[in-house]
Protein backbone atom coordinates (compact mmCIF):
# COMPACT_ATOMS: atom_id res chain seq x y z
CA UNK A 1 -13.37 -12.09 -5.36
CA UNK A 2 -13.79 -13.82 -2.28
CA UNK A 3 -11.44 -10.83 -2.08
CA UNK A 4 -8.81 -9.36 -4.38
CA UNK A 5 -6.02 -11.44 -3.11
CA UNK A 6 -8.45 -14.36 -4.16
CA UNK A 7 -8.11 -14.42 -7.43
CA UNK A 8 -4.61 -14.18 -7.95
CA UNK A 9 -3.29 -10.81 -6.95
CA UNK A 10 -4.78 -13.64 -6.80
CA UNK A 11 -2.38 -7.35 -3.73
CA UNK A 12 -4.54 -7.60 -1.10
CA UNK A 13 -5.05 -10.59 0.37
CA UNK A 14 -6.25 -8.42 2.74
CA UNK A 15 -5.60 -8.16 6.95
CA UNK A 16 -7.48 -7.80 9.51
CA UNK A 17 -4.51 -7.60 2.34
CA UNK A 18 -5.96 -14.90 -3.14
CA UNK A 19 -6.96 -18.67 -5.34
CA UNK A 20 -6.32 -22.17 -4.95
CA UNK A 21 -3.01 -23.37 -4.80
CA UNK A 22 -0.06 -21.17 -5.52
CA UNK A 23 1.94 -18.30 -4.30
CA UNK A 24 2.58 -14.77 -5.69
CA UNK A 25 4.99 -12.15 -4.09
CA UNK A 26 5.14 -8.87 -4.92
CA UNK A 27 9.22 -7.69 -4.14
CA UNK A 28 11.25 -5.19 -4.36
CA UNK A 29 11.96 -1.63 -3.09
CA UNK A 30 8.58 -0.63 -4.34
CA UNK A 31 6.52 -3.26 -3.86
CA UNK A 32 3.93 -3.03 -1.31
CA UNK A 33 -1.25 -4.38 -0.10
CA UNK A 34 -1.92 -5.40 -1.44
CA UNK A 35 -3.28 -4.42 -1.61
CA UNK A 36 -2.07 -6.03 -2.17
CA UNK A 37 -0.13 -7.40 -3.41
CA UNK A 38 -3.28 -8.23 -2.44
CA UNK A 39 -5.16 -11.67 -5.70
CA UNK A 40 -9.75 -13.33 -7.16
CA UNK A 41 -10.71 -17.19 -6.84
CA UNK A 42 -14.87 -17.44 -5.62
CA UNK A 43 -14.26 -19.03 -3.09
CA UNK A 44 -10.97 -17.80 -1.18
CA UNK A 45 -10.35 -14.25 0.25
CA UNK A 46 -7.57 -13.68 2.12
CA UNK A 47 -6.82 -10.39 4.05
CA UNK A 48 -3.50 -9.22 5.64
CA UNK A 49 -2.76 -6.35 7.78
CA UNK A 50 -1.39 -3.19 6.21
CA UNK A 51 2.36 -2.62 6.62
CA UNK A 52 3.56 0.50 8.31
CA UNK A 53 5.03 2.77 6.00
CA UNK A 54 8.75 2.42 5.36
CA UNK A 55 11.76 4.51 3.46
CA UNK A 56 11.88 0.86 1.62
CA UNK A 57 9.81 -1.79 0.31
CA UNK A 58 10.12 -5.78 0.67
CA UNK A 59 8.16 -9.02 -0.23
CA UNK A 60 4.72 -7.79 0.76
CA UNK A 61 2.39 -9.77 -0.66
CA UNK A 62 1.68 -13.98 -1.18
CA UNK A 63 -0.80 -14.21 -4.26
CA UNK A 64 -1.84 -17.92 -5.50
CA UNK A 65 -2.82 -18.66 -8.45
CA UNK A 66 -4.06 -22.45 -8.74
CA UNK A 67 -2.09 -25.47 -7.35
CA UNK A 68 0.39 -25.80 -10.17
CA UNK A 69 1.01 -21.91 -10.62
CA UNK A 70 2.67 -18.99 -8.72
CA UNK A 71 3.37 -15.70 -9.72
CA UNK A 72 6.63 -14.06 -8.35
CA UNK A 73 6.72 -10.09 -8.80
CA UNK A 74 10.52 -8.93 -7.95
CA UNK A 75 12.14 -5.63 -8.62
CA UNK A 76 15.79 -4.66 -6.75
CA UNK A 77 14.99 -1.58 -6.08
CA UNK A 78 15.25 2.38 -6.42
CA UNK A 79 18.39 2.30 -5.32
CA UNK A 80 20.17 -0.21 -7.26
CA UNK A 81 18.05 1.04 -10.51
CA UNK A 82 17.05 -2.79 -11.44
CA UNK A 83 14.14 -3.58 -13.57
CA UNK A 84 10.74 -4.98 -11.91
CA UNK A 85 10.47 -8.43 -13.62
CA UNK A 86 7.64 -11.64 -12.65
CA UNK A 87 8.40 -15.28 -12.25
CA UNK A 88 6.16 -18.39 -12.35
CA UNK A 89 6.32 -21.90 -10.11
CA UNK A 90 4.46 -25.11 -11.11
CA UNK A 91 6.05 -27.20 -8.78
CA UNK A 92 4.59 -25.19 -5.50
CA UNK A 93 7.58 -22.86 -4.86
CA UNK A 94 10.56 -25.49 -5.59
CA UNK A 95 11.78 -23.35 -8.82
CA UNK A 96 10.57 -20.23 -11.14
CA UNK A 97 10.71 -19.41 -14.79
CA UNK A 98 10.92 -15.55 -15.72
CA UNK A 99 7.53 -14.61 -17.70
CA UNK A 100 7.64 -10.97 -17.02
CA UNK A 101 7.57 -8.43 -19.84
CA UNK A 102 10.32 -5.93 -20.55
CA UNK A 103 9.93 -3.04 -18.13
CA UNK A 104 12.81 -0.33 -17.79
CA UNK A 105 15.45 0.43 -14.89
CA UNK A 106 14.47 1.68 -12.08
CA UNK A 107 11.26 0.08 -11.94
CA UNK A 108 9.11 -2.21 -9.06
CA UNK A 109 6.37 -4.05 -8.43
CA UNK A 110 3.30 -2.65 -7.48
CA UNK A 111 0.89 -5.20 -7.74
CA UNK A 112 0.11 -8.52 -9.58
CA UNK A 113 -3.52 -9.62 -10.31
CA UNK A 114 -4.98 -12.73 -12.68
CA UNK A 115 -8.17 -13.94 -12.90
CA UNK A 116 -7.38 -17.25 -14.02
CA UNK A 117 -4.32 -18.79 -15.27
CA UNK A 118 -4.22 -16.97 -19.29
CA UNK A 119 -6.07 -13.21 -18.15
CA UNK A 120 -2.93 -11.31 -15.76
CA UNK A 121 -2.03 -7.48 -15.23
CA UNK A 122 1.46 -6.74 -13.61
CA UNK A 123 1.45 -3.03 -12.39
CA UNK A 124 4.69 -1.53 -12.51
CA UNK A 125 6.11 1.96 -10.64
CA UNK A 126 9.15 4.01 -11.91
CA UNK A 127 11.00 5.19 -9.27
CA UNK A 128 12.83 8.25 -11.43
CA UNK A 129 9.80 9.19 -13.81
CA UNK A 130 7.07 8.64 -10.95
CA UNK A 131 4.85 6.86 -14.43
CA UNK A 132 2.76 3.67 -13.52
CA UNK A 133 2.84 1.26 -16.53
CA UNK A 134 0.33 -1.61 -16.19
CA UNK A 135 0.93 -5.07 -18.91
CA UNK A 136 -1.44 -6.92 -19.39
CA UNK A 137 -1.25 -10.94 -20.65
CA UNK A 138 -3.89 -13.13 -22.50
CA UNK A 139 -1.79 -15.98 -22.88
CA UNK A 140 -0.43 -16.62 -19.30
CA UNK A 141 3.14 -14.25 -19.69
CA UNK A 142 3.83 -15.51 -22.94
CA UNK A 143 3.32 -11.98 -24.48
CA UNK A 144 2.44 -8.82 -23.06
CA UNK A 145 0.90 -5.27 -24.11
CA UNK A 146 1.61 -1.93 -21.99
CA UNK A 147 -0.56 0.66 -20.82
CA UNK A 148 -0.23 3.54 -18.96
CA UNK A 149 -1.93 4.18 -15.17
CA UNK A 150 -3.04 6.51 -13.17
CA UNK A 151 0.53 7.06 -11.27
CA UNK A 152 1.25 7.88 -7.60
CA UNK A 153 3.91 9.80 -5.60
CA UNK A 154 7.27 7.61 -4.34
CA UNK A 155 6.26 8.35 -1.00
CA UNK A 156 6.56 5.63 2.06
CA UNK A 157 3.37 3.40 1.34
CA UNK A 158 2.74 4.87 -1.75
CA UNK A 159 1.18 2.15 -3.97
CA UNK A 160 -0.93 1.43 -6.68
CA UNK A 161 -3.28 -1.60 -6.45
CA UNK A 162 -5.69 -3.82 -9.37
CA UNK A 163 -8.41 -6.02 -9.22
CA UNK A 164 -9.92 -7.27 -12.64
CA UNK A 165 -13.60 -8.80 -12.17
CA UNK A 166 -13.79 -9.85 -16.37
CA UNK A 167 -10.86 -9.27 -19.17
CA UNK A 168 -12.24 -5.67 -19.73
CA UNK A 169 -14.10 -4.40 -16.70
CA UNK A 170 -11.57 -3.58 -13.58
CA UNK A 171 -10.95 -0.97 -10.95
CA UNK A 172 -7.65 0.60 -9.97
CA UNK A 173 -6.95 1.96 -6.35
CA UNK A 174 -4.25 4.68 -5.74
CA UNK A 175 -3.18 5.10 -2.56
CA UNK A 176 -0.51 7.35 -1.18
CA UNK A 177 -0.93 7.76 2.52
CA UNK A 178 1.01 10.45 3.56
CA UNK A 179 -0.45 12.92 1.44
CA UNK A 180 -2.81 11.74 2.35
CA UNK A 181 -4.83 10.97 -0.75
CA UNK A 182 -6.41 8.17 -2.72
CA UNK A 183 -8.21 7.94 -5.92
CA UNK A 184 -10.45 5.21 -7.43
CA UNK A 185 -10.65 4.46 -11.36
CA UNK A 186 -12.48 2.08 -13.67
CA UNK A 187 -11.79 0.57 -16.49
CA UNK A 188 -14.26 -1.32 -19.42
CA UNK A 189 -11.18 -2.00 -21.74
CA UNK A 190 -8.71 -4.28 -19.92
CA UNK A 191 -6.41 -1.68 -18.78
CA UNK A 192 -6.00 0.31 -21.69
CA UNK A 193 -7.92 3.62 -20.48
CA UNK A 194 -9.05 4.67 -16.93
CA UNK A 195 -12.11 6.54 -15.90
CA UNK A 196 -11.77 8.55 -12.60
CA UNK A 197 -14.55 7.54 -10.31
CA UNK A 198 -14.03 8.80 -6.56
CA UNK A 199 -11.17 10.07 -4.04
CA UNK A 200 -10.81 10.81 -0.72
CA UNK A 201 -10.18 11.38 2.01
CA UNK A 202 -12.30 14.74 1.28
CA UNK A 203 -13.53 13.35 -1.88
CA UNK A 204 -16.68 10.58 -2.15
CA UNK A 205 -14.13 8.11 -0.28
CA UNK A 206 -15.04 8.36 3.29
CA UNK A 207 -11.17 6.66 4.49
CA UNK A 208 -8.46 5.77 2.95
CA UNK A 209 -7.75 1.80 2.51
CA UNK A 210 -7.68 -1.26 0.19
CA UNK A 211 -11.34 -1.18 -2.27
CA UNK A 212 -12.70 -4.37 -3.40
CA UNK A 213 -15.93 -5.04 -5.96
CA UNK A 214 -18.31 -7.81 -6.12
CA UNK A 215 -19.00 -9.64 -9.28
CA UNK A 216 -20.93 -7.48 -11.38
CA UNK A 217 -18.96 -4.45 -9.98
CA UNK A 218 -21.91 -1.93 -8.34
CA UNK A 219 -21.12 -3.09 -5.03
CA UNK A 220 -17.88 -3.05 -3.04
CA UNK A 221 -16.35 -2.58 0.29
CA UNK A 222 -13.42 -0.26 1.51
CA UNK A 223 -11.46 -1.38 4.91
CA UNK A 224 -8.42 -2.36 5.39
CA UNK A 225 -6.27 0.96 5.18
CA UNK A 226 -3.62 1.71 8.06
CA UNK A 227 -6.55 3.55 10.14
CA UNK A 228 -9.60 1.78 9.27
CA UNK A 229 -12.03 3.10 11.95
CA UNK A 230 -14.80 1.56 9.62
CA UNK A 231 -16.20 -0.60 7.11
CA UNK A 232 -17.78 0.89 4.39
CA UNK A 233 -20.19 -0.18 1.47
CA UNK A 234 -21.26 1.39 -2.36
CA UNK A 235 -23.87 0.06 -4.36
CA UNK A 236 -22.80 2.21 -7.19
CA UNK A 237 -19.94 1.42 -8.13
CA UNK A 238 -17.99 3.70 -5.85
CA UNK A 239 -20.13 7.11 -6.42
CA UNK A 240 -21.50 6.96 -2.59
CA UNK A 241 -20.36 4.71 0.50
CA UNK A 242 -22.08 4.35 3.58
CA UNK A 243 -20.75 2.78 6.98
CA UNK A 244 -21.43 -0.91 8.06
CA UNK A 245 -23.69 -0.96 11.58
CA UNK A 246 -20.85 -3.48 12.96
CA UNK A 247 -21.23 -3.75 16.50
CA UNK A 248 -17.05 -3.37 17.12
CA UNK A 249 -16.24 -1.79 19.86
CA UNK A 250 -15.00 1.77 19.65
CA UNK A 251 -11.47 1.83 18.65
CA UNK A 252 -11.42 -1.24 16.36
CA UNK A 253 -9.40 -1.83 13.62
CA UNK A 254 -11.80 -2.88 10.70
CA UNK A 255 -10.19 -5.27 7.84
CA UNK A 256 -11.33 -5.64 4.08
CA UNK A 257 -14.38 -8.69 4.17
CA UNK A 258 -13.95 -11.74 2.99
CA UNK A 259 -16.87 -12.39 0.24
CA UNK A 260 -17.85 -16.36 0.24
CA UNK A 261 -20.84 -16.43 -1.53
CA UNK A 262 -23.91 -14.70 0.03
CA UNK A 263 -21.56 -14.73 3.28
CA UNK A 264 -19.29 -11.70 4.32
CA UNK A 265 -16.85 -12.69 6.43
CA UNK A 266 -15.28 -8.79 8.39
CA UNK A 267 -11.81 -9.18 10.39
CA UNK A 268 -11.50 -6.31 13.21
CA UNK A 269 -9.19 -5.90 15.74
CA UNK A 270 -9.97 -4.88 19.18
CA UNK A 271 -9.27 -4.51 22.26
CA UNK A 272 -5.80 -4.68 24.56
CA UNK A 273 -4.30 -7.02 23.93
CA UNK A 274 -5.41 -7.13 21.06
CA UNK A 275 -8.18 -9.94 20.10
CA UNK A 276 -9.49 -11.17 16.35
CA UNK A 277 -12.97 -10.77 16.08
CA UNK A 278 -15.42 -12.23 13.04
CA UNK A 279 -18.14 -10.82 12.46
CA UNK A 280 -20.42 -12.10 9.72
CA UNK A 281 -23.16 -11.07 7.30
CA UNK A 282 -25.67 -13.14 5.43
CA UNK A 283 -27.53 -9.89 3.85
CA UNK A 284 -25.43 -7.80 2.29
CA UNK A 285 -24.07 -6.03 5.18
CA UNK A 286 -27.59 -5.15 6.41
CA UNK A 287 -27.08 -6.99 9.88
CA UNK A 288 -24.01 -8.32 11.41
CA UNK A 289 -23.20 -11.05 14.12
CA UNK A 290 -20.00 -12.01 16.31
CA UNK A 291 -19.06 -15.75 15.23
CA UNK A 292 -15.35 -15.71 16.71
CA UNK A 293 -12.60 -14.10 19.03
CA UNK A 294 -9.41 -15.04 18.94
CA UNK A 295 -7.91 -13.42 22.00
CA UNK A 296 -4.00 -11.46 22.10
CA UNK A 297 -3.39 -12.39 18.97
CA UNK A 298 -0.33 -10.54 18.46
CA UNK A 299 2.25 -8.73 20.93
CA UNK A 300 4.65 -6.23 19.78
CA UNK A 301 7.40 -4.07 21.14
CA UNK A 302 6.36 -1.14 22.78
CA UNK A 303 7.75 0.75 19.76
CA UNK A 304 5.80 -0.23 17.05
CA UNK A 305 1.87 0.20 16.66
CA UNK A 306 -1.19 -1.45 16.84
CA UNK A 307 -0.23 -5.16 16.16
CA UNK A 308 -2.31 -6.51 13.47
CA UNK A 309 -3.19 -10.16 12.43
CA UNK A 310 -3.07 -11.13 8.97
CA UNK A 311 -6.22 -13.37 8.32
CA UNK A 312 -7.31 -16.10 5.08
CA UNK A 313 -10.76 -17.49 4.81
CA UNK A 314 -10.05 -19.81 2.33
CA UNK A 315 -13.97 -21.28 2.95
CA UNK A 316 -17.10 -20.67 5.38
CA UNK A 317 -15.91 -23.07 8.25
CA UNK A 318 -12.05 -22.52 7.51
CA UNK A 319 -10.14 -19.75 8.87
CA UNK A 320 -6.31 -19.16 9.31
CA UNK A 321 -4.49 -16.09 11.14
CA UNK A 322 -0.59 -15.10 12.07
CA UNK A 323 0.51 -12.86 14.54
CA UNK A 324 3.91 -11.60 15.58
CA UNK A 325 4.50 -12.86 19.64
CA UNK A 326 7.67 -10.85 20.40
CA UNK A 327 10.81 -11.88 18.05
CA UNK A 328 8.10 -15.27 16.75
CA UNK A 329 5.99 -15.89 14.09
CA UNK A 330 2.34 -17.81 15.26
CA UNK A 331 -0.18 -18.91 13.09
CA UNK A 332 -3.98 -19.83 13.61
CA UNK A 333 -5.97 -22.39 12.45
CA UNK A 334 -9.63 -23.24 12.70
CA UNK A 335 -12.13 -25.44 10.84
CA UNK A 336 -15.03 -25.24 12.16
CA UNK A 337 -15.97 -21.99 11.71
CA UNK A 338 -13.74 -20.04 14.74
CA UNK A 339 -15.48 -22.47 17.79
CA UNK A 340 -12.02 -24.04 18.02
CA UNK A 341 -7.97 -22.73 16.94
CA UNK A 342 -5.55 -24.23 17.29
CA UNK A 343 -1.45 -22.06 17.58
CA UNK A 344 1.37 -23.25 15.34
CA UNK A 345 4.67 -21.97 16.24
CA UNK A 346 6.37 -20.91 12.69
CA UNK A 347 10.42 -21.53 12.89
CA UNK A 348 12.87 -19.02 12.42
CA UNK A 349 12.63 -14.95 14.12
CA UNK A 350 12.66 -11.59 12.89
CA UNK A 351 14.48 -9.43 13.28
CA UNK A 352 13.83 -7.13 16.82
CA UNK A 353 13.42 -3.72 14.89
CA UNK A 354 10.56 -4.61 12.83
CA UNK A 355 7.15 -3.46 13.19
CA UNK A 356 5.99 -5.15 10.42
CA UNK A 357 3.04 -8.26 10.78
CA UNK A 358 3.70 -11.31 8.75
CA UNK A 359 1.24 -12.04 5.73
CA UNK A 360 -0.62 -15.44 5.14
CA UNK A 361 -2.45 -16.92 2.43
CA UNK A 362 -4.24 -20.17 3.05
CA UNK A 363 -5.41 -22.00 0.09
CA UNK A 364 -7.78 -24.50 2.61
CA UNK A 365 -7.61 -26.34 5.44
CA UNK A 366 -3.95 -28.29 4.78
CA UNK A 367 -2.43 -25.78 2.39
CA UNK A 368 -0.80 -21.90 3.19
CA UNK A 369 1.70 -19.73 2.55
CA UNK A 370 3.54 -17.66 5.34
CA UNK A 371 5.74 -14.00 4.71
CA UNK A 372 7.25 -12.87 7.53
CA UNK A 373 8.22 -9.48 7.33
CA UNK A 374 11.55 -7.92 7.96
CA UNK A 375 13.09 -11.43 7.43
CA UNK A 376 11.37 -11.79 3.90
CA UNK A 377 11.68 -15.19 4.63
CA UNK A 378 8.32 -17.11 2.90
CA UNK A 379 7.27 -20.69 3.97
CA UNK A 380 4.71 -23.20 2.66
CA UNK A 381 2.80 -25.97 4.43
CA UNK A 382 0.36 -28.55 2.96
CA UNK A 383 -0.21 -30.63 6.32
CA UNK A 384 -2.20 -28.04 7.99
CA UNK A 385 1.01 -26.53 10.09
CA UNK A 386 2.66 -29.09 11.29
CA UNK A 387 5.76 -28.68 9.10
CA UNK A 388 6.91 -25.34 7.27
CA UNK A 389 8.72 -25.83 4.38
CA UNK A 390 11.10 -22.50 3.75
CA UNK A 391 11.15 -21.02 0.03
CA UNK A 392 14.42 -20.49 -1.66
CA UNK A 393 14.51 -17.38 -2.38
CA UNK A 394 17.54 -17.77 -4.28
CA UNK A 395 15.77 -19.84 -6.83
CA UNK A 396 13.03 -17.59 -6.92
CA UNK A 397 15.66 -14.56 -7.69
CA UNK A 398 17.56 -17.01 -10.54
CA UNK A 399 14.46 -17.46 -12.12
């Protein structure tokens, strides 16, 4: 999965949280991470920083699909009792076509994930029966089957995240934070049943946070949670985790990895003002070097809390960050490998109450997509920056 968000949760890009080309939203008063919301293509991770918890949820999460595909998840919300639905874009965001299965009222979107453009699972939370329903497609929407999930408390941040690594073998995270509590499952059968595996935080799970697996699934990483004090790493599938020897310094925010090859790519915050570090490993996690600061990345009102980047490594030399400066959006770009970045001003504000970081998803060096939070506004670009085009989200909502 390069990361989750890579392959087309494609929830979690992750931050400081998904494939080539497309965008996928996850909407709604429920929708949260990645997690997601979160998508896994092998060559692009993204990672975005975790949203504080609020009473509602929004657009949280861009997942791409391939260059002629975008997933949309949408839901109105608990308190207008609509029905979480998904919608598709070939045309890069300019217009969507409703796929989404039949799901009931009161229902959002929890997460999106597809391995490639035919194998998706929509995850879907009922606000008044607190029951997770997951679909599942083999034909690209066209048809659907439902299957119960491992379920979660309605909560602020409450959320239940995918990632698939074949059509039958996957993993389910369930998160709620202010129990707190979080529980990881596996499945061999698409979605169908789910096999409890670990939970924390006095469980095997040493933190709470976004999980991701490697191909072949016995080893994955778990960062990335709203008080990530640490990396951590299984080699069995989740049954024992042991902390990464990062040399952070103390205090650090620690992200979900990027996974580009035999390279790990680990986001961390540190410092005040706060700075992007990269650290990278070429062994598994076994050693770990600096390769790039980004200094004050991100100022916030005095308010809110730690002010965290969201970062996309669509490839080994290419890197992309936002930050929220104030009331403004600014995004990072680098390609050659973090010597070098380069700050694009994003147009538009948000509004001055919101806590919330803005999410990106880069898809390489030209092409990204851009959430900011509390507007919900999303914007593409496919000249590296220079020019934002802004999504209708009215067309996305018709469709």
């Amino acid at each position: 999965m390069a990361t989750r968000k890579a392959a087309a949760r494609c929830g979690r890009t992750a931050a400081a949280g998904a494939c080539i080309g497309a965008l996928v939203a996850g909407c709604g008063a429920a929708a949260q991470r990645g997690t997601a919301s979160r998508a896994a293509h092998p060559t692009v991770s993204s990672l975005a920083a975790p949203a504080a918890p609020a009473s509602s949820r929004e657009l949280t999460e861009l997942i791409d699909l391939s260059q002629r595909l975008g997933l949309v998840g949408l839901g109105a919300g608990p308190q207008a009792g609509g029905s979480a639905r998904l919608v598709a874009s070939s045309d890069f965001g300019r217009s969507f076509t409703a796929i989404s299965p039949r799901t009931g009222a009161w229902t959002v979107t929890d997460d999106v994930f597809f391995l490639n453009r035919k194998d998706g699972w929509f995850a879907v939370f009922n606000v008044n029966t607190l029951r997770e329903t997951l679909y599942r497609t083999r034909d690209g929407g066209h048809s659907w089957q439902a299957f119960s999930a491992p379920s979660h408390n309605v909560a602020a941040g409450a959320v239940d995240t995918v990632q698939f690594l074949t059509p039958s073998e996957g993993w389910l995270t369930q998160t709620m934070p202010t129990a707190p509590r979080e529980g990881l499952f596996m499945t061999r059968d698409g979605g169908r049943s789910w096999h409890f595996m670990a939970s924390g935080p006095l469980g095997r799970l040493p933190a709470l946070g976004p999980v991701e697996f490697e191909p072949g699934g016995h080893i994955g990483w778990l960062g990335g949670g709203m008080f990530s004090k640490a990396l951590y790493r299984t080699s069995d599938q989740g049954r024992a985790w042991h902390r990464a020897a990062i040399p952070a310094p103390a205090g650090s925010w620690f992200g979900l990895p990027a996974l580009l090859g035999g390279t790990v790519l680990e986001p961390v915050v540190a410092g005040s003002p706060h700075e992007l570090r990269l650290y990278r490993s070429t062994n598994g996690g076994a050693r770990w070097s600096l390769v790039s600061t980004l200094p004050a990345v991100a100022v916030r009102p005095g308010t809110c809390g730690p002010a965290l980047p969201s970062a996309s490594f669509p490839s080994r030399t290419v890197a992309w960050a936002a930050a929220a400066h104030g009331r403004r959006t600014v995004v990072y770009r680098t390609t050659d490998q973090g010597r070098h970045w380069t700050a694009i001003t994003v147009p538009g504000t948000t509004p001055a109450d919101t806590c919330q970081a803005p999410q990106l998803q880069a898809l390489d060096a030209t092409h990204a997509w851009l959430l900011t939070r509390g507007s919900g506004r999303i914007y593409a670009t496919s000249d590296g920056g220079k020019i934002w085009r802004r999504i209708d989200t009215a067309a996305l909502a018709a469709g």
